[in-house]
N, C-alpha and C. Protein backbone atom coordinates (compact mmCIF):
# COMPACT_ATOMS: atom_id res chain seq x y z
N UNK A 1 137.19 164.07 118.84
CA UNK A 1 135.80 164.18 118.48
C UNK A 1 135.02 164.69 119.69
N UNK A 2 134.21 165.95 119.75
CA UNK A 2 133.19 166.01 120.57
C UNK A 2 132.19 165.14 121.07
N UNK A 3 131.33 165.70 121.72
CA UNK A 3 130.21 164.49 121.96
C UNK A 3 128.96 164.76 121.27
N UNK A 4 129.14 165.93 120.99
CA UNK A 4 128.01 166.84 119.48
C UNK A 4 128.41 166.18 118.66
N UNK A 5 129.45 165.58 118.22
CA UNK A 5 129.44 165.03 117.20
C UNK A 5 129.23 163.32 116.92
N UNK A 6 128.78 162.48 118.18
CA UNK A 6 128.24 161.65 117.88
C UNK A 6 127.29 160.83 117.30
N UNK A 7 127.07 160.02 116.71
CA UNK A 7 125.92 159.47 116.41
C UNK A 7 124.98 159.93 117.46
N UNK A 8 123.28 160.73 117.03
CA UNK A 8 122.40 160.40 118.14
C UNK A 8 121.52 159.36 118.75
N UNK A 9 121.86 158.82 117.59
CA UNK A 9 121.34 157.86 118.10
C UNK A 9 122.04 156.76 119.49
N UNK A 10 123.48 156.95 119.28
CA UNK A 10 124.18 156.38 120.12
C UNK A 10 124.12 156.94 121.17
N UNK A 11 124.30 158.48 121.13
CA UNK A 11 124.64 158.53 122.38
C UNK A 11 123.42 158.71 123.46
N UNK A 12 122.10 158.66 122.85
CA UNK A 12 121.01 158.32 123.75
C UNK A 12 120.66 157.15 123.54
N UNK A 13 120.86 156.10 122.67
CA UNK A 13 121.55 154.69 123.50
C UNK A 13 122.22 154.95 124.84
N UNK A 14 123.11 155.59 125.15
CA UNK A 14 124.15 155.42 126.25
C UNK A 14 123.94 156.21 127.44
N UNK A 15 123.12 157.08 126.79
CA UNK A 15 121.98 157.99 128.01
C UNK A 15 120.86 157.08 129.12
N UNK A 16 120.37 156.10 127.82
CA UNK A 16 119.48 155.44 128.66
C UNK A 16 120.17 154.26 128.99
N UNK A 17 121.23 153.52 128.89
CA UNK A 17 121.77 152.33 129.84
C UNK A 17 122.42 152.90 130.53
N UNK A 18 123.05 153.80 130.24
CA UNK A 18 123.97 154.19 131.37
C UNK A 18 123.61 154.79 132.70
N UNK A 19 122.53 155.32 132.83
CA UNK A 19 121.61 155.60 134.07
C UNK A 19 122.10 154.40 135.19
N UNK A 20 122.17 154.81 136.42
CA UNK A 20 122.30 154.22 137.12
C UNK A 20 121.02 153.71 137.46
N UNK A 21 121.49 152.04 137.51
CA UNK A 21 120.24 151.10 137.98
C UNK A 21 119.73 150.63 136.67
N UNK A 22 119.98 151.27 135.58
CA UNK A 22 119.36 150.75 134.25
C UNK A 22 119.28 149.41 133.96
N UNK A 23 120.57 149.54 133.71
CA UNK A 23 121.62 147.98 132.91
C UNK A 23 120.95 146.72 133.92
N UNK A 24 121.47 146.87 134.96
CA UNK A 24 121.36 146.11 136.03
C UNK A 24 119.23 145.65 136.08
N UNK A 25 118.40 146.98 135.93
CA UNK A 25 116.46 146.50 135.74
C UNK A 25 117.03 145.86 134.86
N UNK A 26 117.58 145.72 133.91
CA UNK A 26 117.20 144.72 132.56
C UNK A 26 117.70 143.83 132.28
N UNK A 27 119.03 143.56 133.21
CA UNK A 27 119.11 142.22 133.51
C UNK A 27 118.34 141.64 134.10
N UNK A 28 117.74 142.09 135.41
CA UNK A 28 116.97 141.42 136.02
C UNK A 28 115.78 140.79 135.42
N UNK A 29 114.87 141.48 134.36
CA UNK A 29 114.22 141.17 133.51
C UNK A 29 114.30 140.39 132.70
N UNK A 30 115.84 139.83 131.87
CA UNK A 30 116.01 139.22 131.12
C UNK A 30 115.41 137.88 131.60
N UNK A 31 114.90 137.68 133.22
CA UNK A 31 114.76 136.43 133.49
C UNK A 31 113.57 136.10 133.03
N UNK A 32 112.90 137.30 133.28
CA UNK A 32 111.25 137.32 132.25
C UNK A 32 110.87 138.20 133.47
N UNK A 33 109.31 137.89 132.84
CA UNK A 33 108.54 139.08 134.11
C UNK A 33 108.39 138.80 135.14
N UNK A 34 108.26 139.85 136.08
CA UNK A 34 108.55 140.42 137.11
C UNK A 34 107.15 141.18 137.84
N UNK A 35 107.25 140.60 139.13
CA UNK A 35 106.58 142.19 139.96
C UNK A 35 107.38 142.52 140.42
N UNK A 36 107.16 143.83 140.69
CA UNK A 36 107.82 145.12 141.50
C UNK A 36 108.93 144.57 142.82
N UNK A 37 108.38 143.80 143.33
CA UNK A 37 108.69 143.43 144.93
C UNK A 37 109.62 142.87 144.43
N UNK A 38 109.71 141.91 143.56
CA UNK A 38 110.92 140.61 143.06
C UNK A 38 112.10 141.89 142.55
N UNK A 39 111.95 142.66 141.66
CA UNK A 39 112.87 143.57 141.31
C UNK A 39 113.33 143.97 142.46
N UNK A 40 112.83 144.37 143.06
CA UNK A 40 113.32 145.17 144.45
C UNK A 40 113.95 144.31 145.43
N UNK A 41 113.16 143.61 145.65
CA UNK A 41 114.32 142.33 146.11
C UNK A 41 115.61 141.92 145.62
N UNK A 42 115.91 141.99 144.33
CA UNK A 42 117.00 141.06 143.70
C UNK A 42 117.93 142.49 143.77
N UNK A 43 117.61 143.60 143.67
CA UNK A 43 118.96 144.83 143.27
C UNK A 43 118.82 145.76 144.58
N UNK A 44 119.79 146.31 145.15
CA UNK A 44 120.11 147.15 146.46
C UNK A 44 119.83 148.58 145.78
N UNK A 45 118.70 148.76 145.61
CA UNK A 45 118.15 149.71 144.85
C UNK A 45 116.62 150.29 145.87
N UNK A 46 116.34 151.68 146.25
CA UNK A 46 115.24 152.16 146.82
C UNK A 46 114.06 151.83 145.75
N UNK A 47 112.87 151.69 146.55
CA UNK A 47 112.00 151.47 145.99
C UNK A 47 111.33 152.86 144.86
N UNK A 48 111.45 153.76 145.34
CA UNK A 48 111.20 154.74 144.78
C UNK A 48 111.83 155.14 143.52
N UNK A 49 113.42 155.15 143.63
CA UNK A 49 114.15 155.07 142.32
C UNK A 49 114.01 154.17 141.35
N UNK A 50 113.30 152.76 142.24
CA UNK A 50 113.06 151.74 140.81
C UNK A 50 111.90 152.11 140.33
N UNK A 51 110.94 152.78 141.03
CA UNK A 51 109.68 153.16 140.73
C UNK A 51 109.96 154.21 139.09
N UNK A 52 110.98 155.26 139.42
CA UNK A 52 111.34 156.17 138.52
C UNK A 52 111.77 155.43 137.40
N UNK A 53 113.18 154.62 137.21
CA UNK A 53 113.77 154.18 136.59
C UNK A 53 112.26 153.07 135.19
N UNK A 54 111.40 152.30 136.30
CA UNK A 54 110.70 151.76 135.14
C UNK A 54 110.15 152.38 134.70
N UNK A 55 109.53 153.51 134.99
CA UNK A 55 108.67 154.65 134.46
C UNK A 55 109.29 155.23 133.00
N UNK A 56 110.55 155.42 133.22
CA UNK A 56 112.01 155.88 132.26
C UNK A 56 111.75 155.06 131.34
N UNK A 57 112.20 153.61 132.06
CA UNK A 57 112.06 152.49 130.80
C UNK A 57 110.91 152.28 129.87
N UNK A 58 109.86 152.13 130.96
CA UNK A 58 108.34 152.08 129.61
C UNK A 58 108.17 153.32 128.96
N UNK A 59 108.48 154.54 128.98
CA UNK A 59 108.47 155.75 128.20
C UNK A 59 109.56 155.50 127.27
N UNK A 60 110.37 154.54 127.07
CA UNK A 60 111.24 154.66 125.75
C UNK A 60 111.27 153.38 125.35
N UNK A 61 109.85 152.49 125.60
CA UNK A 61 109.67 151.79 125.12
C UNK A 61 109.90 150.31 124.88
N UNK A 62 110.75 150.15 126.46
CA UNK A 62 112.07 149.12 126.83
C UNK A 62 111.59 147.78 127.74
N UNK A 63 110.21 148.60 128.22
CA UNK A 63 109.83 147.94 129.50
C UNK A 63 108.07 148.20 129.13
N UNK A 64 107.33 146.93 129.61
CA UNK A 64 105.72 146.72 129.23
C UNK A 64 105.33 146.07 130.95
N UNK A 65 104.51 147.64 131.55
CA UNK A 65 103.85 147.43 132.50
C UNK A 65 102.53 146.91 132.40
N UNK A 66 102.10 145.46 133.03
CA UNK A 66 101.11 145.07 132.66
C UNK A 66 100.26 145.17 133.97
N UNK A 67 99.24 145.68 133.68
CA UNK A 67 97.90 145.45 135.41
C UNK A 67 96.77 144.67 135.28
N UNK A 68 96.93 143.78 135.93
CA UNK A 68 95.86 142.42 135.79
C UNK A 68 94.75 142.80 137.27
N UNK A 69 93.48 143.08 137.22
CA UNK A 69 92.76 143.52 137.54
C UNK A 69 91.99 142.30 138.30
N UNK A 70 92.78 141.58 139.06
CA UNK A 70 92.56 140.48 140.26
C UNK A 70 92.64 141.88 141.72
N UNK A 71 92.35 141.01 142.83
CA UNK A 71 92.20 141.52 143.92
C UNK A 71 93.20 140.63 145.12
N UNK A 72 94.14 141.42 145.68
CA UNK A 72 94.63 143.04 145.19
C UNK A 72 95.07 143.06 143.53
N UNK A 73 95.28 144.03 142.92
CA UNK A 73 95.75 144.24 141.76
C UNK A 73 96.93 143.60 141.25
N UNK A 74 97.44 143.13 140.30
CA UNK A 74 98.41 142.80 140.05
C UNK A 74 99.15 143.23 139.25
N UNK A 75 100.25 143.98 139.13
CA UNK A 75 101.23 144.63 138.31
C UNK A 75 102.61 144.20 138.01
N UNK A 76 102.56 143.58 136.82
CA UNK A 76 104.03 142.64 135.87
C UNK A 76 104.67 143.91 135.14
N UNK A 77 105.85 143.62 135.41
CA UNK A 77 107.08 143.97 134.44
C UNK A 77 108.04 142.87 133.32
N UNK A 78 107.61 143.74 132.53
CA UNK A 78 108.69 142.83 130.82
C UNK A 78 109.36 143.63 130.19
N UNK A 79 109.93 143.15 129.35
CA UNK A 79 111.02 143.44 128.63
C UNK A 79 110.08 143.17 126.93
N UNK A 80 109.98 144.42 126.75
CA UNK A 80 109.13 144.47 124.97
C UNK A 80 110.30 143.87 124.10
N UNK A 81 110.25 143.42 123.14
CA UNK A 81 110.59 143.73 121.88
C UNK A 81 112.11 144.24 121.66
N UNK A 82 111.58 145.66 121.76
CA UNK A 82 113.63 146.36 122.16
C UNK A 82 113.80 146.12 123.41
N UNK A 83 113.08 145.58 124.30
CA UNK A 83 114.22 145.51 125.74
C UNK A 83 114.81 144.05 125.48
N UNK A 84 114.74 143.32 124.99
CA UNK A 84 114.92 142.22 124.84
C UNK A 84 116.03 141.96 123.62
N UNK A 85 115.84 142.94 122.52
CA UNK A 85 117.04 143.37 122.03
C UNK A 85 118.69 143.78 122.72
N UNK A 86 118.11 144.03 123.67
CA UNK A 86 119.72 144.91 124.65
C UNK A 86 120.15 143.34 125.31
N UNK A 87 119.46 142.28 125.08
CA UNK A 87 120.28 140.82 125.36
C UNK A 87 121.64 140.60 125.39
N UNK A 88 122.21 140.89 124.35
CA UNK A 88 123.60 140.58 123.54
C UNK A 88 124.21 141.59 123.79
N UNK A 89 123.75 143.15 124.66
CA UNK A 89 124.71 144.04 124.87
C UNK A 89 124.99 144.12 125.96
N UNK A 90 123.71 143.81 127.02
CA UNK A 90 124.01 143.55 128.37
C UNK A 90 124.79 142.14 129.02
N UNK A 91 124.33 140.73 127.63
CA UNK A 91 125.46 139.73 128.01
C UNK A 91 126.78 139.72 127.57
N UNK A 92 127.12 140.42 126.45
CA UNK A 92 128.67 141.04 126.23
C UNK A 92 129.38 141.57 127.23
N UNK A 93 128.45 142.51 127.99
CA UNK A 93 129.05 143.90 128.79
C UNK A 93 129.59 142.68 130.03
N UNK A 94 128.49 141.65 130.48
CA UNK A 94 128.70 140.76 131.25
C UNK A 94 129.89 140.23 131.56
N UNK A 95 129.83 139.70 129.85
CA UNK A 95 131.12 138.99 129.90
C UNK A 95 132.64 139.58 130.04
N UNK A 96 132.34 140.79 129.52
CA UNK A 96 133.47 141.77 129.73
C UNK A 96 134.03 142.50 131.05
N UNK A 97 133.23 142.26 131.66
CA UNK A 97 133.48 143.11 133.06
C UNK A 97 134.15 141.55 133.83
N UNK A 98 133.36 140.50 133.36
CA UNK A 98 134.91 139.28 134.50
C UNK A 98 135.86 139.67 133.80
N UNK A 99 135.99 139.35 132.74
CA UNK A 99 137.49 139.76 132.15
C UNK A 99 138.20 140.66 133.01
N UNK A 100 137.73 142.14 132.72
CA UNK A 100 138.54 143.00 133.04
C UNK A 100 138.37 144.15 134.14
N UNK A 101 137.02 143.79 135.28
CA UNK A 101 136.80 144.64 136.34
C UNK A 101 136.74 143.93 137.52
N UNK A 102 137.99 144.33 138.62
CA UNK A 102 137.90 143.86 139.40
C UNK A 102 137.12 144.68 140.38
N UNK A 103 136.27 143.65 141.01
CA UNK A 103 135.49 144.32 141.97
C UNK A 103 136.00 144.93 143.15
N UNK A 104 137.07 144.45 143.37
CA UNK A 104 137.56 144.30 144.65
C UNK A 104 137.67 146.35 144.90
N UNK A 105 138.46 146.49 144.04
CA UNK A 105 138.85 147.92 143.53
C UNK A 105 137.89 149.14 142.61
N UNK A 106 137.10 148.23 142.03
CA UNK A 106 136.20 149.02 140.94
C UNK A 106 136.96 149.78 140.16
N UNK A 107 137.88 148.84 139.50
CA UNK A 107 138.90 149.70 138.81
C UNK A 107 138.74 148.90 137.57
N UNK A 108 139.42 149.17 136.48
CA UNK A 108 139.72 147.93 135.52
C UNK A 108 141.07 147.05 135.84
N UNK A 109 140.92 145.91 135.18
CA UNK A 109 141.76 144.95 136.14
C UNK A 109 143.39 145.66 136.11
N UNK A 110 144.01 145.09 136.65
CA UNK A 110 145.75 145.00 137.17
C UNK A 110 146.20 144.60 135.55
N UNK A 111 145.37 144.14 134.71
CA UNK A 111 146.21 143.62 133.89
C UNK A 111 146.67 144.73 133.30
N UNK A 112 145.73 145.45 133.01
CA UNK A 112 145.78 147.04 131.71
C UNK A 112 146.81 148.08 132.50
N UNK A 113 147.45 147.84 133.79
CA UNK A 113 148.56 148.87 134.59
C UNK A 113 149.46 148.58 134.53
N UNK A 114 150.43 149.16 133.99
CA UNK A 114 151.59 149.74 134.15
C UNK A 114 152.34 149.49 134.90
């Protein structure tokens, strides 16, 4: 099967988690909201690319930038509706990667070789 011939819907599903840094903002989120600094803190990620990446996310609807108009300003990150949907795919994927990715190697585990 090509990749033209996928579902499109899937495979821009897999466009947008699969981005590097994606998966990983929306775990972080799953904890709830967020400022900027806490994201950036928790993932070995430039500030600038996370800057991009949420930008990505709230344009497809995944991520709800909120600005609370205290002094200095205050700017929260969430997880809408569908970001909060990707729960059960990002805690599957979770669970699947102890199973079968060892870090050590970034390979899939020793078990699946030959």
């Amino acid at each position: 099967m090509k990749s033209t011939d996928l579902c499109p819907q899937l495979q821009k599903s897999m466009d947008i988690i699969g981005r590097r840094w994606t998966g990983l903002i929306i775990y972080q989120l799953l904890q709830g909201p967020q400022r900027f600094n806490v994201i950036e803190a928790a993932l070995p990620i430039s500030g600038r690319l996370l800057s991009e990446r949420l930008k990505e996310l709230e344009l497809e609807g995944i991520v709800l930038r909120e600005v609370f108009p205290e002094t200095p300003v205050r700017i929260q990150y969430s997880l809408t509706d569908k970001g909060l949907a990707l729960e059960t795919v990002i805690r599957d994927l979770q669970r699947w990667s102890k199973i079968w990715i060892d870090c050590d190697t970034n390979s899939v585990s020793s078990t699946l070789k030959m």
